[in-house]
ModelCIF file with pLDDT and N, C-alpha, C, O atoms, coordinates in Angstrom:
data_MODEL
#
_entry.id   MODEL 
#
_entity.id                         1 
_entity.type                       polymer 
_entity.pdbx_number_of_molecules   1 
#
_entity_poly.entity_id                      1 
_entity_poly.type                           'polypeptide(L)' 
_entity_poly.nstd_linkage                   no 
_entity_poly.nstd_monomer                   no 
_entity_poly.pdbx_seq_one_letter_code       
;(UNK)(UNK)(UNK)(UNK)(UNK)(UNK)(UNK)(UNK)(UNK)(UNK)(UNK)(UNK)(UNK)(UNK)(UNK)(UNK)
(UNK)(UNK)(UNK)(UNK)(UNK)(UNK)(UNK)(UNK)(UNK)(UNK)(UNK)(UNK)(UNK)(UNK)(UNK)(UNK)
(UNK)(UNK)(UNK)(UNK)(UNK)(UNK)(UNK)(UNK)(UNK)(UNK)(UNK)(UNK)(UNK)(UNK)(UNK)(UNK)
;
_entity_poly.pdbx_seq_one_letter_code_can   XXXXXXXXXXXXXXXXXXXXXXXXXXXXXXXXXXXXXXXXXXXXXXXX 
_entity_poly.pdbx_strand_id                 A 
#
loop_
_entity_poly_seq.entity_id 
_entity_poly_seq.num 
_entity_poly_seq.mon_id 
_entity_poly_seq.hetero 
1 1  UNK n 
1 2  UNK n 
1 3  UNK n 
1 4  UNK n 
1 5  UNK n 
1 6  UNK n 
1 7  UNK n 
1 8  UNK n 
1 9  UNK n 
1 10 UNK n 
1 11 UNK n 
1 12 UNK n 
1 13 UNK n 
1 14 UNK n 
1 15 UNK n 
1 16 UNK n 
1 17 UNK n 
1 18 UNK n 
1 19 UNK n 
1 20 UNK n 
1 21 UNK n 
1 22 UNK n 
1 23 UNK n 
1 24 UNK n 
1 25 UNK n 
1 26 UNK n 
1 27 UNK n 
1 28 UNK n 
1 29 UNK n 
1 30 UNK n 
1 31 UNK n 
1 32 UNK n 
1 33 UNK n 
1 34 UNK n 
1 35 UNK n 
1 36 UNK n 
1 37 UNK n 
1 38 UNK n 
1 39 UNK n 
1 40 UNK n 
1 41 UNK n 
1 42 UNK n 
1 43 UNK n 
1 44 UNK n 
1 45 UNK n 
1 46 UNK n 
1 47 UNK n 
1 48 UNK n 
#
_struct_asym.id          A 
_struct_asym.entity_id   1 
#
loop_
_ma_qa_metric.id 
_ma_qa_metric.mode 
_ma_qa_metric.name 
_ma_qa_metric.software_group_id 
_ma_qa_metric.type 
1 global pLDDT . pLDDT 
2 local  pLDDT . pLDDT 
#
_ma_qa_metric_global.metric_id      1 
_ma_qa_metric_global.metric_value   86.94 
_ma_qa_metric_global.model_id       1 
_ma_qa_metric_global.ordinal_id     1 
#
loop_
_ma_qa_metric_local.label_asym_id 
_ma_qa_metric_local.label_comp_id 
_ma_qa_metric_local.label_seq_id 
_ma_qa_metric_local.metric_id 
_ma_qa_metric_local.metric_value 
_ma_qa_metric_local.model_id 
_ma_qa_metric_local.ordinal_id 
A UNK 1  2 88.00 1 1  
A UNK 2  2 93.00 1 2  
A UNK 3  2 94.00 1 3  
A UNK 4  2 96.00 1 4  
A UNK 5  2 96.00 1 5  
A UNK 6  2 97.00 1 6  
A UNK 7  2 97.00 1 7  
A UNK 8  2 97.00 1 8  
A UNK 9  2 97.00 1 9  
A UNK 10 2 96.00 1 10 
A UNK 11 2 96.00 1 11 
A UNK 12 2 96.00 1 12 
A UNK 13 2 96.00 1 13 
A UNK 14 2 97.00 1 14 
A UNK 15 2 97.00 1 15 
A UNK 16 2 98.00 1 16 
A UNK 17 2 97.00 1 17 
A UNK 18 2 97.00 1 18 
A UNK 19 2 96.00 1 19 
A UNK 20 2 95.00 1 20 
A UNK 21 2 93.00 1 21 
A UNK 22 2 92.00 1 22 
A UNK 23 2 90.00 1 23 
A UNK 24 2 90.00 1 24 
A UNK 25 2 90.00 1 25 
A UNK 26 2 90.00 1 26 
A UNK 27 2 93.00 1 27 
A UNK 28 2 93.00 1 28 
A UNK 29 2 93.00 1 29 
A UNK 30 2 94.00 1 30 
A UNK 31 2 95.00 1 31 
A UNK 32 2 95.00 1 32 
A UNK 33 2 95.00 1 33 
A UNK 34 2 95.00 1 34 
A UNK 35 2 96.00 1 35 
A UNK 36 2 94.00 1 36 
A UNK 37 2 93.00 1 37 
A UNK 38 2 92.00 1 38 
A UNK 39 2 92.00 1 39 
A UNK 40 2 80.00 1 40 
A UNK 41 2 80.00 1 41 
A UNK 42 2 70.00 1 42 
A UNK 43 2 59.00 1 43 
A UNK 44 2 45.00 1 44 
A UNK 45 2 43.00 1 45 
A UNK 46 2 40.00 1 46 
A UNK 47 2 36.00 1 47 
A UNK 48 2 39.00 1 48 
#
loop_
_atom_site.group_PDB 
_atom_site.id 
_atom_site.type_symbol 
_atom_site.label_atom_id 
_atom_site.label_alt_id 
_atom_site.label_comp_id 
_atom_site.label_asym_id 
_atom_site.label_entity_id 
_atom_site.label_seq_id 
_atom_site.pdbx_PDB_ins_code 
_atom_site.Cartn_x 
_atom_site.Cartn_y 
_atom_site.Cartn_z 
_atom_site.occupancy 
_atom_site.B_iso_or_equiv 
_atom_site.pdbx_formal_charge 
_atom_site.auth_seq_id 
_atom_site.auth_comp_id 
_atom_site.auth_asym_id 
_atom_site.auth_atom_id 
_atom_site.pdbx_PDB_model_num 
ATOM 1   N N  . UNK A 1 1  ? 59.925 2.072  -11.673 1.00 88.00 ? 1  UNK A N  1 
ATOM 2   C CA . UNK A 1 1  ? 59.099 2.265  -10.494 1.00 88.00 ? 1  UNK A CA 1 
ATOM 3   C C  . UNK A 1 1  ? 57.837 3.025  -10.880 1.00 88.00 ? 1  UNK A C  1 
ATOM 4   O O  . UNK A 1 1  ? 57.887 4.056  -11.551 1.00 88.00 ? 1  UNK A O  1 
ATOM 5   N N  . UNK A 1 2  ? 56.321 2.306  -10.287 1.00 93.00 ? 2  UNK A N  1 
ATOM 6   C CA . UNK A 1 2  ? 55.370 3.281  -10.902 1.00 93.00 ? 2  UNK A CA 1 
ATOM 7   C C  . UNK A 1 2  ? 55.321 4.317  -9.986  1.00 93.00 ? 2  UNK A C  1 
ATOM 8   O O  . UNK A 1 2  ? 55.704 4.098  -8.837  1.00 93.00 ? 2  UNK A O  1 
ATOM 9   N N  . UNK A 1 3  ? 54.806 5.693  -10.387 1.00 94.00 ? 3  UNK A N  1 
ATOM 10  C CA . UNK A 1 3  ? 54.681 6.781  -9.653  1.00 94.00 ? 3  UNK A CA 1 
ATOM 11  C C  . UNK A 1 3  ? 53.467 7.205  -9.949  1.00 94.00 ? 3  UNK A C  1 
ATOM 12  O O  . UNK A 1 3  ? 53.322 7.482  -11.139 1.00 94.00 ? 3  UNK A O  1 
ATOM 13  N N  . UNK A 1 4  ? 51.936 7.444  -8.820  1.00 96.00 ? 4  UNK A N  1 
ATOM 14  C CA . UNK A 1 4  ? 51.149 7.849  -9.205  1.00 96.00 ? 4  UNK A CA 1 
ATOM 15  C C  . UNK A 1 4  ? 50.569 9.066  -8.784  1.00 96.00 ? 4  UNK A C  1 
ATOM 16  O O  . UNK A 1 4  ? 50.370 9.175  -7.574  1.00 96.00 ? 4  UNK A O  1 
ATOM 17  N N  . UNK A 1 5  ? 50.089 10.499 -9.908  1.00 96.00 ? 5  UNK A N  1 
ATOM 18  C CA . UNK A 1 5  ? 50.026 11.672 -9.285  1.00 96.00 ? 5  UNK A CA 1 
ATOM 19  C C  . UNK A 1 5  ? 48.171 11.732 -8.782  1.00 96.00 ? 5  UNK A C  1 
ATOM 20  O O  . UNK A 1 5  ? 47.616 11.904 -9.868  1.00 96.00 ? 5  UNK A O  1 
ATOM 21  N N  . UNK A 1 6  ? 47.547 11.697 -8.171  1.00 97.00 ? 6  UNK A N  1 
ATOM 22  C CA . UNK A 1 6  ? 46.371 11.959 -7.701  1.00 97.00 ? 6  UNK A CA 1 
ATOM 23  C C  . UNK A 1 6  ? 45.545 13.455 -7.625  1.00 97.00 ? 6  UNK A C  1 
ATOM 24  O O  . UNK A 1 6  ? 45.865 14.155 -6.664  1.00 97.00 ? 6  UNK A O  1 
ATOM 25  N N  . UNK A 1 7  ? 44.913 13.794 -8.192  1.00 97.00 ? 7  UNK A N  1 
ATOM 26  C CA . UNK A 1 7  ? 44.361 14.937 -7.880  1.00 97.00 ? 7  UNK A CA 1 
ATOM 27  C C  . UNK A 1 7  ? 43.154 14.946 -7.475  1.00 97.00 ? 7  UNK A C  1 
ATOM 28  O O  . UNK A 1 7  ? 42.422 14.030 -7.849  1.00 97.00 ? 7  UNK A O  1 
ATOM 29  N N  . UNK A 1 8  ? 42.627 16.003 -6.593  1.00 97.00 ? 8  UNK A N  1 
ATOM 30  C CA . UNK A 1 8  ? 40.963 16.193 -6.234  1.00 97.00 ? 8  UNK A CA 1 
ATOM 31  C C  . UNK A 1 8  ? 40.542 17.479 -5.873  1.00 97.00 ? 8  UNK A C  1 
ATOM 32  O O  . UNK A 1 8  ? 40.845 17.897 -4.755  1.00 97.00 ? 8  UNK A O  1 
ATOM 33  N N  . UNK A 1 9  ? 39.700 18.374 -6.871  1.00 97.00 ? 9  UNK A N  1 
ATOM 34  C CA . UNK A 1 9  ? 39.709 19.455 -6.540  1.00 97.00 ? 9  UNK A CA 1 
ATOM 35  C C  . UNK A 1 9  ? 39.035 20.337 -4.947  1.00 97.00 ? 9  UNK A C  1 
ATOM 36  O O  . UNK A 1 9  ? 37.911 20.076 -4.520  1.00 97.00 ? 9  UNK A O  1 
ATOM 37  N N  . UNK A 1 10 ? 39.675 21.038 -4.480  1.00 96.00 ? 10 UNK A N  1 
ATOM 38  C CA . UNK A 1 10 ? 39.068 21.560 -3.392  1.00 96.00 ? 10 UNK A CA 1 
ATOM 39  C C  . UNK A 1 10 ? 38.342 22.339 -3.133  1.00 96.00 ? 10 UNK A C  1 
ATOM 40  O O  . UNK A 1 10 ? 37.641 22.260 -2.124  1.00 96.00 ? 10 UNK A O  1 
ATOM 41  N N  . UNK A 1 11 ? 38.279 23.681 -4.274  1.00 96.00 ? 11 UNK A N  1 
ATOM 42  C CA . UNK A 1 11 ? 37.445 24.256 -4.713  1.00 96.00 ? 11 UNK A CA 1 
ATOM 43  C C  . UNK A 1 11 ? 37.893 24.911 -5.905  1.00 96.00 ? 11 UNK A C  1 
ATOM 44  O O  . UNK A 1 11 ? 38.914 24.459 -6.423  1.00 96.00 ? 11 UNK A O  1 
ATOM 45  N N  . UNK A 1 12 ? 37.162 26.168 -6.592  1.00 96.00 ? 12 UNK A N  1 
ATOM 46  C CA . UNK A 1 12 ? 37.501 26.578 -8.228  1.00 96.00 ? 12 UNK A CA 1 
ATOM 47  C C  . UNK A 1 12 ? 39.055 27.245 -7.874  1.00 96.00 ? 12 UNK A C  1 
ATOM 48  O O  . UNK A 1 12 ? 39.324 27.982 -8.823  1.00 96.00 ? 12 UNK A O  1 
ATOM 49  N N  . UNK A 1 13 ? 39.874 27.259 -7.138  1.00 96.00 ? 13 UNK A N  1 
ATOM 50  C CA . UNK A 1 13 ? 40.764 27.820 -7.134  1.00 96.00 ? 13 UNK A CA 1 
ATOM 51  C C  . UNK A 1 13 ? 41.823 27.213 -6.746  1.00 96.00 ? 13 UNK A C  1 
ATOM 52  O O  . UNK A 1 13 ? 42.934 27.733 -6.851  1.00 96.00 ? 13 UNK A O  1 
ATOM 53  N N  . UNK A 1 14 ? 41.578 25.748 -6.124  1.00 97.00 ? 14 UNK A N  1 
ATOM 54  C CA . UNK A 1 14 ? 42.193 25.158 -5.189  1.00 97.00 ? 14 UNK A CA 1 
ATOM 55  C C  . UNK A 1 14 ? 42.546 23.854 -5.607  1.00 97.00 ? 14 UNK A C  1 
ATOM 56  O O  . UNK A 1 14 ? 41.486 23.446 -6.081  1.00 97.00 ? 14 UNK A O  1 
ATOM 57  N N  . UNK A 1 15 ? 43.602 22.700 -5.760  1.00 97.00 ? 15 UNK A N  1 
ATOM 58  C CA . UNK A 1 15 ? 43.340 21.590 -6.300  1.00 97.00 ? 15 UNK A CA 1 
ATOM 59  C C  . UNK A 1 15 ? 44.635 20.709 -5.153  1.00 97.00 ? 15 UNK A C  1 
ATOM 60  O O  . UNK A 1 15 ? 45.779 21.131 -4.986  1.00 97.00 ? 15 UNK A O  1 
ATOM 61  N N  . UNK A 1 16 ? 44.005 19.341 -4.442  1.00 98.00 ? 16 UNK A N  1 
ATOM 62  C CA . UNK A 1 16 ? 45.009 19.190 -3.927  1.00 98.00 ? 16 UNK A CA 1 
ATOM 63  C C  . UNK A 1 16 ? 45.485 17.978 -4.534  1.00 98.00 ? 16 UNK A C  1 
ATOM 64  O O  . UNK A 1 16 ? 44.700 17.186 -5.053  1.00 98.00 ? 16 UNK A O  1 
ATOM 65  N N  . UNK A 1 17 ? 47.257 17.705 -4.484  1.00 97.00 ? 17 UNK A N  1 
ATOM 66  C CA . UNK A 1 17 ? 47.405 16.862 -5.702  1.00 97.00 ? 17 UNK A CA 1 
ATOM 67  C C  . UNK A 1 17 ? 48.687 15.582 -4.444  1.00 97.00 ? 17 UNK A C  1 
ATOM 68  O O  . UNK A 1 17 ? 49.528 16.018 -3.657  1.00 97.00 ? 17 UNK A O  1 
ATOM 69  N N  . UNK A 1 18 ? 48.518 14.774 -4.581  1.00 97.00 ? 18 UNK A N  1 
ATOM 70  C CA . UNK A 1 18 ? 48.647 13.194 -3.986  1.00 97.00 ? 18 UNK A CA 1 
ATOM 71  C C  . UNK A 1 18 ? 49.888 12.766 -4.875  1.00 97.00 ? 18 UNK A C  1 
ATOM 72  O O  . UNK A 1 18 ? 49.614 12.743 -6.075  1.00 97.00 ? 18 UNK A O  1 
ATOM 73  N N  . UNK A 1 19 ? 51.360 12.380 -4.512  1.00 96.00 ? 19 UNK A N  1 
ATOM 74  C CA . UNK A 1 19 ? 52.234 11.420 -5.083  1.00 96.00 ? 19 UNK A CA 1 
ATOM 75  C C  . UNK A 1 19 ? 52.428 10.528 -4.407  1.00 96.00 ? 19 UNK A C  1 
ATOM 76  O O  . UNK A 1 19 ? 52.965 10.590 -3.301  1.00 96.00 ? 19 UNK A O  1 
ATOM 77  N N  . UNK A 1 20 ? 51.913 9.269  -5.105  1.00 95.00 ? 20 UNK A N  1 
ATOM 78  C CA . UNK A 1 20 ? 52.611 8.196  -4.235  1.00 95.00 ? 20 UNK A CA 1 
ATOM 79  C C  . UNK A 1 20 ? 53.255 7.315  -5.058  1.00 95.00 ? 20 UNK A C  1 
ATOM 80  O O  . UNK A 1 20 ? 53.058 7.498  -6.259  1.00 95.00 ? 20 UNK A O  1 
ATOM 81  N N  . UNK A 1 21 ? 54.031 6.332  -4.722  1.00 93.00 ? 21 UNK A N  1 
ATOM 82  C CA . UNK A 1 21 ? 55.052 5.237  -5.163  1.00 93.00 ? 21 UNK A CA 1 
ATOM 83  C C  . UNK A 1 21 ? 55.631 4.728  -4.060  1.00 93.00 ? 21 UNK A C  1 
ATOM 84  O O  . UNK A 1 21 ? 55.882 5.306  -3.003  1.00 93.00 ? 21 UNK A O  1 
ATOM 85  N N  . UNK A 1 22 ? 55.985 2.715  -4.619  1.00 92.00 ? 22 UNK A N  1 
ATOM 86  C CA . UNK A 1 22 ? 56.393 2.550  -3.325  1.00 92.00 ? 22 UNK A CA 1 
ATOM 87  C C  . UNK A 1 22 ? 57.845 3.207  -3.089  1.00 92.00 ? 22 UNK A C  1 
ATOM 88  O O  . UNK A 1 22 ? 58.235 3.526  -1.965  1.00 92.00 ? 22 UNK A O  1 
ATOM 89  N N  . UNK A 1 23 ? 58.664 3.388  -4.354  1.00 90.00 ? 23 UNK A N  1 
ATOM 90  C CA . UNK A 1 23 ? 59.651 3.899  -4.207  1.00 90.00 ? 23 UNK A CA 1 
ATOM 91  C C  . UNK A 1 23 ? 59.835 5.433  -3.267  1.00 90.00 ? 23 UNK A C  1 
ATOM 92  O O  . UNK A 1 23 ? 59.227 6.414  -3.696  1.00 90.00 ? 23 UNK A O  1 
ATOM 93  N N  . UNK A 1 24 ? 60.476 5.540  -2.311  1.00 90.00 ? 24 UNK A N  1 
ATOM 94  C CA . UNK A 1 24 ? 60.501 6.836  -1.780  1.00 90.00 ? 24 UNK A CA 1 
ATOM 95  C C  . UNK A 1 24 ? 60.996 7.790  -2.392  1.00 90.00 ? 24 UNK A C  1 
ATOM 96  O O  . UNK A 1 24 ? 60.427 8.838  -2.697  1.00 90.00 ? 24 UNK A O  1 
ATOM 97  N N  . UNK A 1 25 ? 62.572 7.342  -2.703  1.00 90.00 ? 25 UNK A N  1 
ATOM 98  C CA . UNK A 1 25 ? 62.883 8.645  -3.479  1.00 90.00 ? 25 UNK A CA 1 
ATOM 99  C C  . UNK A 1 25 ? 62.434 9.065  -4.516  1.00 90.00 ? 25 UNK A C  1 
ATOM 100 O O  . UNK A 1 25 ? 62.205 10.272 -4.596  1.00 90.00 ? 25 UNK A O  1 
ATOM 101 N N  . UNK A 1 26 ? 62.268 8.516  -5.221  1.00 90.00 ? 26 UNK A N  1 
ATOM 102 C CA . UNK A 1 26 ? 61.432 8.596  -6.730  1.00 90.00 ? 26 UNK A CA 1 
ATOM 103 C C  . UNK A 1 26 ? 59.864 9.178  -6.191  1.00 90.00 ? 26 UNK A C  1 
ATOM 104 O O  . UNK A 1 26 ? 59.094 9.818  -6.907  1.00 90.00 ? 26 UNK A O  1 
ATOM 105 N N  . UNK A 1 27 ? 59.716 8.948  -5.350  1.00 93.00 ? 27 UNK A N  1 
ATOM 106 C CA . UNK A 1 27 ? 58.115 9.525  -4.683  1.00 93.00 ? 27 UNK A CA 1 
ATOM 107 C C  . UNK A 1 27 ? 58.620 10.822 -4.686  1.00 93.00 ? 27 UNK A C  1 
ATOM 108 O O  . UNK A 1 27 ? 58.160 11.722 -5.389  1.00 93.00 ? 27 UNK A O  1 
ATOM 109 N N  . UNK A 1 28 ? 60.128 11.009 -3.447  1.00 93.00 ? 28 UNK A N  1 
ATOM 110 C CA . UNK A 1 28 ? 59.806 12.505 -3.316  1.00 93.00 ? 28 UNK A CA 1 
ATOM 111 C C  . UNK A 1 28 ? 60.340 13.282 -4.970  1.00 93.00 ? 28 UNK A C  1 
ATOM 112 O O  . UNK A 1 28 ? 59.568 14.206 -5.224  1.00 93.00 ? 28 UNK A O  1 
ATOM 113 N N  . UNK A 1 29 ? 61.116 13.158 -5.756  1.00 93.00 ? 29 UNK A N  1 
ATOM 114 C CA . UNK A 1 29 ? 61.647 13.231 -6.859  1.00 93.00 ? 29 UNK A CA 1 
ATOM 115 C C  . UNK A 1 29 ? 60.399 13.946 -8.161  1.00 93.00 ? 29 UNK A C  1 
ATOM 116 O O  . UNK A 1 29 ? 60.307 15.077 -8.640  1.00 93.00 ? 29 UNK A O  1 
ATOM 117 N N  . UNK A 1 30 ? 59.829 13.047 -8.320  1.00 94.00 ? 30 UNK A N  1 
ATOM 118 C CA . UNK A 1 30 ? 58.463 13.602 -8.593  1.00 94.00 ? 30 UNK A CA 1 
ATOM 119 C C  . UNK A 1 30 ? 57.518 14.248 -8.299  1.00 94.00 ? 30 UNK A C  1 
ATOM 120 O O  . UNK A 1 30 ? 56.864 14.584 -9.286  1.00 94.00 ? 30 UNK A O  1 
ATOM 121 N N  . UNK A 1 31 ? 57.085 14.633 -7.234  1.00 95.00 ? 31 UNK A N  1 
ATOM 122 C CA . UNK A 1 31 ? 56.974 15.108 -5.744  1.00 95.00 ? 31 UNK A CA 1 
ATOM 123 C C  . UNK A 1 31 ? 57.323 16.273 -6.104  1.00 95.00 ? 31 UNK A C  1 
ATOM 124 O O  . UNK A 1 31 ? 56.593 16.929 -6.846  1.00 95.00 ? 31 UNK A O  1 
ATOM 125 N N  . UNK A 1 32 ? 58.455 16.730 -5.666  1.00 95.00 ? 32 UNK A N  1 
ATOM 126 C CA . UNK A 1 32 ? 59.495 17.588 -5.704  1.00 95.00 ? 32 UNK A CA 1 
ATOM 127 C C  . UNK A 1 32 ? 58.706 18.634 -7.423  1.00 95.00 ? 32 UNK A C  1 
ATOM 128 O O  . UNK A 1 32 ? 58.033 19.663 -7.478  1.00 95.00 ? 32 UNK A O  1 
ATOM 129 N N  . UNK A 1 33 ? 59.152 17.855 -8.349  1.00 95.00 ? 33 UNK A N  1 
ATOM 130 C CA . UNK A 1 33 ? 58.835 18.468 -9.545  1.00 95.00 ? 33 UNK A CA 1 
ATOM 131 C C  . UNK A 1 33 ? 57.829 18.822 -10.159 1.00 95.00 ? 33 UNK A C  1 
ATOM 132 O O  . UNK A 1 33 ? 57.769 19.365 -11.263 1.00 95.00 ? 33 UNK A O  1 
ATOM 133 N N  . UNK A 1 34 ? 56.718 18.423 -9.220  1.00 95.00 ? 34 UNK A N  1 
ATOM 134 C CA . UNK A 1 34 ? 55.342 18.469 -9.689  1.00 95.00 ? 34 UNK A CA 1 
ATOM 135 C C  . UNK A 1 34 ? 54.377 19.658 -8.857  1.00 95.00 ? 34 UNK A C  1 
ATOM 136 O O  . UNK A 1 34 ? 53.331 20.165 -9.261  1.00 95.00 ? 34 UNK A O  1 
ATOM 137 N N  . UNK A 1 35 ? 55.107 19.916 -7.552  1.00 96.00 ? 35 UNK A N  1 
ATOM 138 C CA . UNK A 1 35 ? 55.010 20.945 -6.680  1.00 96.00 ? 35 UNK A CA 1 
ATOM 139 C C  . UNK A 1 35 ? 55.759 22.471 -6.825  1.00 96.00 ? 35 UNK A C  1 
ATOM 140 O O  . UNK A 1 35 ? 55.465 23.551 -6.312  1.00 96.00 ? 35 UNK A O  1 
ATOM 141 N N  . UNK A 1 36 ? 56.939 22.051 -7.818  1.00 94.00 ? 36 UNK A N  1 
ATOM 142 C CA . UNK A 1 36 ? 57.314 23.020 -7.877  1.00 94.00 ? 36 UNK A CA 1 
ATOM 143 C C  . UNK A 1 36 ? 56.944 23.899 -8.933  1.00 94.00 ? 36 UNK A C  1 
ATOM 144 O O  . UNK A 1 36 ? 56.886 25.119 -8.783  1.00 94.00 ? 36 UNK A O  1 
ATOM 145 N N  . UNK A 1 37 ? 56.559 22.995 -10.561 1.00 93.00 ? 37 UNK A N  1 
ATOM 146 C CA . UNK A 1 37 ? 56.250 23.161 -11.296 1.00 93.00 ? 37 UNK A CA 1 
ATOM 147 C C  . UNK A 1 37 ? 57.152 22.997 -12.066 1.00 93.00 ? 37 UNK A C  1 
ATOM 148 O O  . UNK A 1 37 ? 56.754 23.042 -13.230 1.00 93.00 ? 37 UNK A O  1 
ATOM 149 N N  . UNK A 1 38 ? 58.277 22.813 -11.954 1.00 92.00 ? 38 UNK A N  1 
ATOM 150 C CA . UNK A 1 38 ? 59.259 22.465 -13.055 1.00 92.00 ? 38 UNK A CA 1 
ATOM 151 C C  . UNK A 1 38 ? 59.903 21.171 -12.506 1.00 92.00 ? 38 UNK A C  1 
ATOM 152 O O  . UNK A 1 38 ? 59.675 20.761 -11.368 1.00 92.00 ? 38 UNK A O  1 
ATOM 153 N N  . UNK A 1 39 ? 60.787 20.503 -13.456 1.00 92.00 ? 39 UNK A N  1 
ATOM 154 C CA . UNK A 1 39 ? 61.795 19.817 -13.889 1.00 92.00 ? 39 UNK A CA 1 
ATOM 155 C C  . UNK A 1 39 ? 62.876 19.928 -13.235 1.00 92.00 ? 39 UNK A C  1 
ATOM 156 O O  . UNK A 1 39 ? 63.812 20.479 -13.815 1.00 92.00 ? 39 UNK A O  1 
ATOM 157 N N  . UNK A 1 40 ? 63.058 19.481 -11.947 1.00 80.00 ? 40 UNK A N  1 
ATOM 158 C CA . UNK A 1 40 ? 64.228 19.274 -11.138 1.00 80.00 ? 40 UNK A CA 1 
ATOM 159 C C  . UNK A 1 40 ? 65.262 18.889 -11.428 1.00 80.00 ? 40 UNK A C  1 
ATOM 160 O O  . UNK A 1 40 ? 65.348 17.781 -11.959 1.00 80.00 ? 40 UNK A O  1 
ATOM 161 N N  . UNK A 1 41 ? 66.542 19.756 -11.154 1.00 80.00 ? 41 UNK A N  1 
ATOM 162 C CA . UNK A 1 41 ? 67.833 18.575 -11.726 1.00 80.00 ? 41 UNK A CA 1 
ATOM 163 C C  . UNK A 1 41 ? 67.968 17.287 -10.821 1.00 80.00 ? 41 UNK A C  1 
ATOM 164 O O  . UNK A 1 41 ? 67.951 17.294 -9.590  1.00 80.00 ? 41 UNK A O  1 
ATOM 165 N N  . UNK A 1 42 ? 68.100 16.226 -11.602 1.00 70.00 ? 42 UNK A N  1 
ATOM 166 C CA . UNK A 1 42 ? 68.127 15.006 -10.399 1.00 70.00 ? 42 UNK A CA 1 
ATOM 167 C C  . UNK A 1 42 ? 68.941 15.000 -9.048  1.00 70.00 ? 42 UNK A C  1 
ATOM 168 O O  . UNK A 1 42 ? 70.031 15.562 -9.152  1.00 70.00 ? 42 UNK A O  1 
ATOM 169 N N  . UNK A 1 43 ? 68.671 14.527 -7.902  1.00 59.00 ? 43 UNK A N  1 
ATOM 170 C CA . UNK A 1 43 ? 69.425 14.320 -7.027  1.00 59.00 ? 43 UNK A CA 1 
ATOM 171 C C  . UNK A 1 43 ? 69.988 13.220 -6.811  1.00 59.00 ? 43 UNK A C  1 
ATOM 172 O O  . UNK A 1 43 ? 69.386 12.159 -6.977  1.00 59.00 ? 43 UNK A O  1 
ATOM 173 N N  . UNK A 1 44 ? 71.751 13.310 -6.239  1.00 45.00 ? 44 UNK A N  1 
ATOM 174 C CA . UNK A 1 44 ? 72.571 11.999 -6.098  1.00 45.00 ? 44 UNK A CA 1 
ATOM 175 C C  . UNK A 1 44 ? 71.969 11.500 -5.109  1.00 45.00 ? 44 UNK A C  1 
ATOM 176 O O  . UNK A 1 44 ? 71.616 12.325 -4.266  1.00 45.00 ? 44 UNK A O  1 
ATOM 177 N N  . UNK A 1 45 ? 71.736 10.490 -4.918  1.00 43.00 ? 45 UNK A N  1 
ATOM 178 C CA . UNK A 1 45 ? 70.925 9.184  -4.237  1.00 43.00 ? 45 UNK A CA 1 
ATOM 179 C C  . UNK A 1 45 ? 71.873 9.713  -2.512  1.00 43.00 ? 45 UNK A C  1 
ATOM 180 O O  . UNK A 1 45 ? 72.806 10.391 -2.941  1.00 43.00 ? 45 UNK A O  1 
ATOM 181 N N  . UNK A 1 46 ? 71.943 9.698  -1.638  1.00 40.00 ? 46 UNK A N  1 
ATOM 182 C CA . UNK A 1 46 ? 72.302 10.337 -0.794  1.00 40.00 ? 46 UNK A CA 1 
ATOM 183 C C  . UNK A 1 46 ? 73.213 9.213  -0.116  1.00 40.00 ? 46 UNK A C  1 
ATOM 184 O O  . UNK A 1 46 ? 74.276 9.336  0.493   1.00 40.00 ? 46 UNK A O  1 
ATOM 185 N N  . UNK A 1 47 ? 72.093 7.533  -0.562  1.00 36.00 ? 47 UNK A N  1 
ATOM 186 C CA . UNK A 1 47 ? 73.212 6.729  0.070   1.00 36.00 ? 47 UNK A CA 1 
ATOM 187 C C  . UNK A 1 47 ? 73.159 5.214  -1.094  1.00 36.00 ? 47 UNK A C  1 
ATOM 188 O O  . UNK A 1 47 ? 72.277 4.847  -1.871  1.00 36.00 ? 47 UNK A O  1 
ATOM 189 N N  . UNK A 1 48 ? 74.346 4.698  -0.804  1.00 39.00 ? 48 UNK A N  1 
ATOM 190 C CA . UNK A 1 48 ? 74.181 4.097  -1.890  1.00 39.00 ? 48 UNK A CA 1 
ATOM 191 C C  . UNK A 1 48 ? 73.406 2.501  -1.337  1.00 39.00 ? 48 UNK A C  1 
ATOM 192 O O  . UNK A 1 48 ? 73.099 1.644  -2.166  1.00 39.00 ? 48 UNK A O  1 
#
């Protein structure tokens, strides 16, 4: 699934940053890890 991260700065201190994919979970997944700044342990898919 592609996942793409977007950035655009807002000002020298500020940067706002865009995930999208069509995949959702994998959107929020990345999402998730890129906001937080680390490497999330994966999550079980909630449904199958």
């Amino acid at each position: 699934t592609p996942v793409g991260i977007f950035f655009k700065e807002i000002d020298a201190t500020h940067t706002q940053v865009e995930v999208a994919s069509p995949a959702s979970g994998n959107k929020q997944y990345i999402a998730d890890c890129v906001f937080s700044g680390e490497v999330e342990p994966e999550k079980i898919k909630s449904r199958s």
